[in-house]
N, C-alpha and C. Protein backbone atom coordinates (compact mmCIF):
# COMPACT_ATOMS: atom_id res chain seq x y z
N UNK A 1 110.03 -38.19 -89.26
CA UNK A 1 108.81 -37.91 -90.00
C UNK A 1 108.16 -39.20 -90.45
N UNK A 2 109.14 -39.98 -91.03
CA UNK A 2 108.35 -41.27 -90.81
C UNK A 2 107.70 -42.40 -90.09
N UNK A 3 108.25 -42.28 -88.63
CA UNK A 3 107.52 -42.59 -87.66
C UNK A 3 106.29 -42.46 -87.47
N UNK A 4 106.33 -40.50 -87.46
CA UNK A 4 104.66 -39.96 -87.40
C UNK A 4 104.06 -40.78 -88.30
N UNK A 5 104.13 -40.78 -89.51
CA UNK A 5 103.32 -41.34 -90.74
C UNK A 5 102.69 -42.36 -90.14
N UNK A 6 103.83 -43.69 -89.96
CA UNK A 6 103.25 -45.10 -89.91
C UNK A 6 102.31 -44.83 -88.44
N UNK A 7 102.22 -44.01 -87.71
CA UNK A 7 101.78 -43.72 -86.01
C UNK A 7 100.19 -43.03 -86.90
N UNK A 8 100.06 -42.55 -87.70
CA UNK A 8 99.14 -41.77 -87.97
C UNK A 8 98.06 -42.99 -88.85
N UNK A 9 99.13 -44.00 -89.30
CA UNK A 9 98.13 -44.79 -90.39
C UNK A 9 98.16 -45.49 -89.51
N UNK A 10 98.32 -46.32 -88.32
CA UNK A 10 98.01 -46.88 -87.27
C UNK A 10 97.00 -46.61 -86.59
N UNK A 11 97.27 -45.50 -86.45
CA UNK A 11 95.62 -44.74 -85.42
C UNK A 11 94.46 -45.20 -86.76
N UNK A 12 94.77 -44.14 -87.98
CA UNK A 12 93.72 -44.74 -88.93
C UNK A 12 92.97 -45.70 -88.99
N UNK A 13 94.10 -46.99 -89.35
CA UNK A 13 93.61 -48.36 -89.33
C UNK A 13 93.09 -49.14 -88.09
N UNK A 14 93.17 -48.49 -86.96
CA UNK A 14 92.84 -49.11 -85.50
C UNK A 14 91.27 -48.21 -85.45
N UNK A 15 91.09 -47.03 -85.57
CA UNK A 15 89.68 -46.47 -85.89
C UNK A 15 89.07 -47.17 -86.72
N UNK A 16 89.37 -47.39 -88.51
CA UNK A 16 88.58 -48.41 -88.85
C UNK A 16 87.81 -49.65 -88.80
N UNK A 17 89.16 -50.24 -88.42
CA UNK A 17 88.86 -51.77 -87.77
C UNK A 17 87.40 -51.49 -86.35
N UNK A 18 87.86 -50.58 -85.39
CA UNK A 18 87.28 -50.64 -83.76
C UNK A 18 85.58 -50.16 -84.59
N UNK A 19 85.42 -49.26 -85.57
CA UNK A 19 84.21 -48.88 -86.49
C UNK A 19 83.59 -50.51 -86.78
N UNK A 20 84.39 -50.94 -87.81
CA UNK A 20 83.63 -51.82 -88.12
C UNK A 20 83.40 -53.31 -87.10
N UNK A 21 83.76 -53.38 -86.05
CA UNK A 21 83.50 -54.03 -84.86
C UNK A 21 82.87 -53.49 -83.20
N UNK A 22 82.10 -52.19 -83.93
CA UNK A 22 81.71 -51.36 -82.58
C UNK A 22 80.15 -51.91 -82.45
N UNK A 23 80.36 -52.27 -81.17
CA UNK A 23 78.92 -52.76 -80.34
C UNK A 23 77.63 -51.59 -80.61
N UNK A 24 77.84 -50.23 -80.70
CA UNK A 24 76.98 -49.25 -81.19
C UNK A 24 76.25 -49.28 -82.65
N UNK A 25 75.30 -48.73 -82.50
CA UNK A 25 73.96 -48.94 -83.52
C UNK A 25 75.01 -48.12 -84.76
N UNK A 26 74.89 -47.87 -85.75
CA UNK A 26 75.65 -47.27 -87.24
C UNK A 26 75.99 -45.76 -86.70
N UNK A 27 74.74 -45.17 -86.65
CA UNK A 27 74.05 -43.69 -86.49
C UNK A 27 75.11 -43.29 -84.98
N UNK A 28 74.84 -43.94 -83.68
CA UNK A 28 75.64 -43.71 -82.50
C UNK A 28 77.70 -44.06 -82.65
N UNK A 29 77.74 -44.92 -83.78
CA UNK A 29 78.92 -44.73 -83.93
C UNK A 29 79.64 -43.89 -84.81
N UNK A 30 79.00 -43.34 -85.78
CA UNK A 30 78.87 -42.44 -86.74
C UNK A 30 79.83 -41.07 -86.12
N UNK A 31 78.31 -41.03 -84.93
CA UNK A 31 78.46 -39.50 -84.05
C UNK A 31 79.85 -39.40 -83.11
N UNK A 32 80.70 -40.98 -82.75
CA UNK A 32 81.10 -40.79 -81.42
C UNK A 32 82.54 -40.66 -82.60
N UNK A 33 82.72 -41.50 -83.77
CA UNK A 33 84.04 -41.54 -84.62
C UNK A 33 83.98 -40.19 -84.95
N UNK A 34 83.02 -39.15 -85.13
CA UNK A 34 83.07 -37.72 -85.34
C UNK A 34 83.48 -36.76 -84.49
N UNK A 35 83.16 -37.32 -83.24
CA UNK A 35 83.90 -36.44 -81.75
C UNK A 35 85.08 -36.97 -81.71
N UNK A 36 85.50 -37.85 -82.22
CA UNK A 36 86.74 -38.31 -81.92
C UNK A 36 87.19 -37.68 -83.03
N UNK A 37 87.60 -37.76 -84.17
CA UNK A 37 88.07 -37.52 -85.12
C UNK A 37 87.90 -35.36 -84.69
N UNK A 38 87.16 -35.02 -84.58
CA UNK A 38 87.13 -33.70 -84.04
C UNK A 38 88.54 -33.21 -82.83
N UNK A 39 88.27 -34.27 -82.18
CA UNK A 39 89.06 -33.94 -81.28
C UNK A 39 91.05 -34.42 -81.64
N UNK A 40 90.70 -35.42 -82.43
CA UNK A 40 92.35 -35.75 -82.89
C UNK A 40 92.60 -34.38 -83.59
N UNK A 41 91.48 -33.94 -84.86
CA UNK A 41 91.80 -32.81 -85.59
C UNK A 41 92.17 -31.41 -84.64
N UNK A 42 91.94 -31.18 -83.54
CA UNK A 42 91.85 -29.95 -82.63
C UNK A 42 93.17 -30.33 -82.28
N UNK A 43 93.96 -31.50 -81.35
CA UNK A 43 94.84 -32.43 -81.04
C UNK A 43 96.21 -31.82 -81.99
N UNK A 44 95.98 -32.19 -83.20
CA UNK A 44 97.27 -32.31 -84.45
C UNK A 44 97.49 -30.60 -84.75
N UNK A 45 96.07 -30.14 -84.56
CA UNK A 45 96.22 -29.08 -85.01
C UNK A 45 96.87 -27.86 -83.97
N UNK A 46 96.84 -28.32 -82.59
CA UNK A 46 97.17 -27.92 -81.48
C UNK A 46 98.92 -28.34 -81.32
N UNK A 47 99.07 -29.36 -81.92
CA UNK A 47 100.60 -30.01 -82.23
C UNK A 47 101.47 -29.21 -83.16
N UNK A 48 101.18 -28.97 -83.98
CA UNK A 48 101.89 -28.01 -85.41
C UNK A 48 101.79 -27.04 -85.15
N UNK A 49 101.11 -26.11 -84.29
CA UNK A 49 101.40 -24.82 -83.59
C UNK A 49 101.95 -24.65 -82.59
N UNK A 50 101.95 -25.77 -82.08
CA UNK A 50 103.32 -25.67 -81.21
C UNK A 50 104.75 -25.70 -81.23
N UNK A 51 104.44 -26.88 -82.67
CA UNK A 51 105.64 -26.62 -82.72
C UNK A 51 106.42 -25.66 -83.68
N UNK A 52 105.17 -25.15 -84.59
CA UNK A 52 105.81 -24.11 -85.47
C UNK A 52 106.11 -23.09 -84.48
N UNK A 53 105.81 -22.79 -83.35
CA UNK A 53 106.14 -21.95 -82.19
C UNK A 53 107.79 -21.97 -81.71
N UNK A 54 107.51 -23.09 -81.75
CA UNK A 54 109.19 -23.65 -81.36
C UNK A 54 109.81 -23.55 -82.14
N UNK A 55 109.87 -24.00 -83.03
CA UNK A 55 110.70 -23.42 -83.98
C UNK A 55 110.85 -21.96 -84.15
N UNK A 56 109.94 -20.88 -84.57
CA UNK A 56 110.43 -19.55 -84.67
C UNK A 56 111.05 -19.22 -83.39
N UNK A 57 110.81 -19.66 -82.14
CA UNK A 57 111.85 -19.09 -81.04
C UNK A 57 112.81 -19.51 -81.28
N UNK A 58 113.33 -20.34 -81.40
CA UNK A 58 114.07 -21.35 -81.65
C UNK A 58 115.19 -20.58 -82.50
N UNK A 59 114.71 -19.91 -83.50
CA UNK A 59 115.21 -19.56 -84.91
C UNK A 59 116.26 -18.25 -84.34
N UNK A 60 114.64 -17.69 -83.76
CA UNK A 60 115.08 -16.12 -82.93
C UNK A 60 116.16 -16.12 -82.36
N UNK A 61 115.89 -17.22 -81.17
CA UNK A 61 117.10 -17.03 -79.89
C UNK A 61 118.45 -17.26 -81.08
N UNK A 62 118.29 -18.43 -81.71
CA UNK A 62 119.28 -18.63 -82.25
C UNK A 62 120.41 -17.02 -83.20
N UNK A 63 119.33 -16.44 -83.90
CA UNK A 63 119.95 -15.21 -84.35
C UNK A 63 120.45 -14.28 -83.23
N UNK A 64 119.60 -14.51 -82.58
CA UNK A 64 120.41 -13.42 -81.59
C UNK A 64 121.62 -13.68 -80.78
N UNK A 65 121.68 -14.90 -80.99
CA UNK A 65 122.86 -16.13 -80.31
C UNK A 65 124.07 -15.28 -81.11
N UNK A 66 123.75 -15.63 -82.67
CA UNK A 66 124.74 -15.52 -83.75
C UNK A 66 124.82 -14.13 -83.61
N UNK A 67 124.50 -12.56 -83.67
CA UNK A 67 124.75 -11.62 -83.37
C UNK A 67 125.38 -11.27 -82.61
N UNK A 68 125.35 -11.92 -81.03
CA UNK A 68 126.07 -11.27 -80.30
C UNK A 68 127.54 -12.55 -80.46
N UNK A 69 127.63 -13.12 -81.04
CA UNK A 69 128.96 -13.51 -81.33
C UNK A 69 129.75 -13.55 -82.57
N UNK A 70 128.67 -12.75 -83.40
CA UNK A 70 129.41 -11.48 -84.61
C UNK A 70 130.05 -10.39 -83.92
N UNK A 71 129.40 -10.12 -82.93
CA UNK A 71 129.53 -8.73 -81.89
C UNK A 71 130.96 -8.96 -81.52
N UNK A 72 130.88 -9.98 -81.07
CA UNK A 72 131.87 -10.63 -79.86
C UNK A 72 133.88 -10.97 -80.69
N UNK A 73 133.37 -11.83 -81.94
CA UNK A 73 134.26 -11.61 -83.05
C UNK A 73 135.10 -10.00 -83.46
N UNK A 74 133.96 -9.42 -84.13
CA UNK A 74 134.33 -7.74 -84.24
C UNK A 74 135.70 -7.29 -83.08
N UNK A 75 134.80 -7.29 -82.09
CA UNK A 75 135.57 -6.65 -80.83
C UNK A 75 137.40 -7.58 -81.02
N UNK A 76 137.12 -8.82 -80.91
CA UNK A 76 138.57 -9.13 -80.85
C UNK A 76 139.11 -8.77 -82.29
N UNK A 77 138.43 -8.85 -83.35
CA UNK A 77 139.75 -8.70 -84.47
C UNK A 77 139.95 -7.41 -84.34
N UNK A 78 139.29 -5.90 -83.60
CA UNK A 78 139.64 -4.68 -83.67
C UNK A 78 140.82 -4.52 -82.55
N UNK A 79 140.76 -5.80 -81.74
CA UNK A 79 141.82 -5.79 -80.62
C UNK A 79 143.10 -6.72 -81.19
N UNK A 80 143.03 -7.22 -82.25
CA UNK A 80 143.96 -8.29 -82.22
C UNK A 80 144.46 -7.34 -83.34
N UNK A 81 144.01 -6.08 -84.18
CA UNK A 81 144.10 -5.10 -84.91
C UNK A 81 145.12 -4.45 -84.22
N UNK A 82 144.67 -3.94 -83.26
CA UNK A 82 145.49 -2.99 -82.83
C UNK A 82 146.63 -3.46 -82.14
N UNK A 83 146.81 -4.53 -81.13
CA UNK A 83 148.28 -5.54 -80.88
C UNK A 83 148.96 -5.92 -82.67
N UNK A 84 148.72 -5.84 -83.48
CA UNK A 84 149.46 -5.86 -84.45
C UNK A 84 150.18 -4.85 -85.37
N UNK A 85 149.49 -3.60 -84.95
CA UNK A 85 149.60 -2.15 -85.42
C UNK A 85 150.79 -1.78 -84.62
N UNK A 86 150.47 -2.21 -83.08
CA UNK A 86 151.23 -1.74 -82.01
C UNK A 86 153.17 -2.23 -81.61
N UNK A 87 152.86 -3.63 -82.35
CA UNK A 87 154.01 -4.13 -82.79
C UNK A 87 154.82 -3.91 -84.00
């Protein structure tokens, strides 16, 4: 998580700086740091739904992982039940 951070204030500070050294008139750079910044925002926001995606499968498969080897448990202690009954 801290990676992202310093990666995020990097981009920041590299947009600022490239702003205040852009060959474009104020008004034309204004517009193009706004498509850009549009498009990082669509970008990040396209990122965190993915991966909040991943994660709930993630979560899912995982429960269902753990169920069927609650399942799987059950079955032997009702078998390891009955070899002990049987003895």
């Amino acid at each position: 998580m801290r990676a992202f951070t310093y990666l995020l204030t990097g981009l920041g500070a590299g947009i600022l700086i490239g702003g205040l050294f852009a060959p474009r008139a104020g008004d034309a750079s204004r517009k193009l740091l706004a498509r850009r910044a549009q498009k990082m925002k669509k970008t990040a926001t396209r990122a965190v739904t993915d991966g909040t995606r991943y994660v709930s499968r993630s979560s899912a498969k995982m429960r269902d992982q753990a169920g069927e080897l609650l399942d799987r448990g059950k079955i032997v202690y009702r078998a390891a039940g009955k070899l002990v009954h049987a003895l």
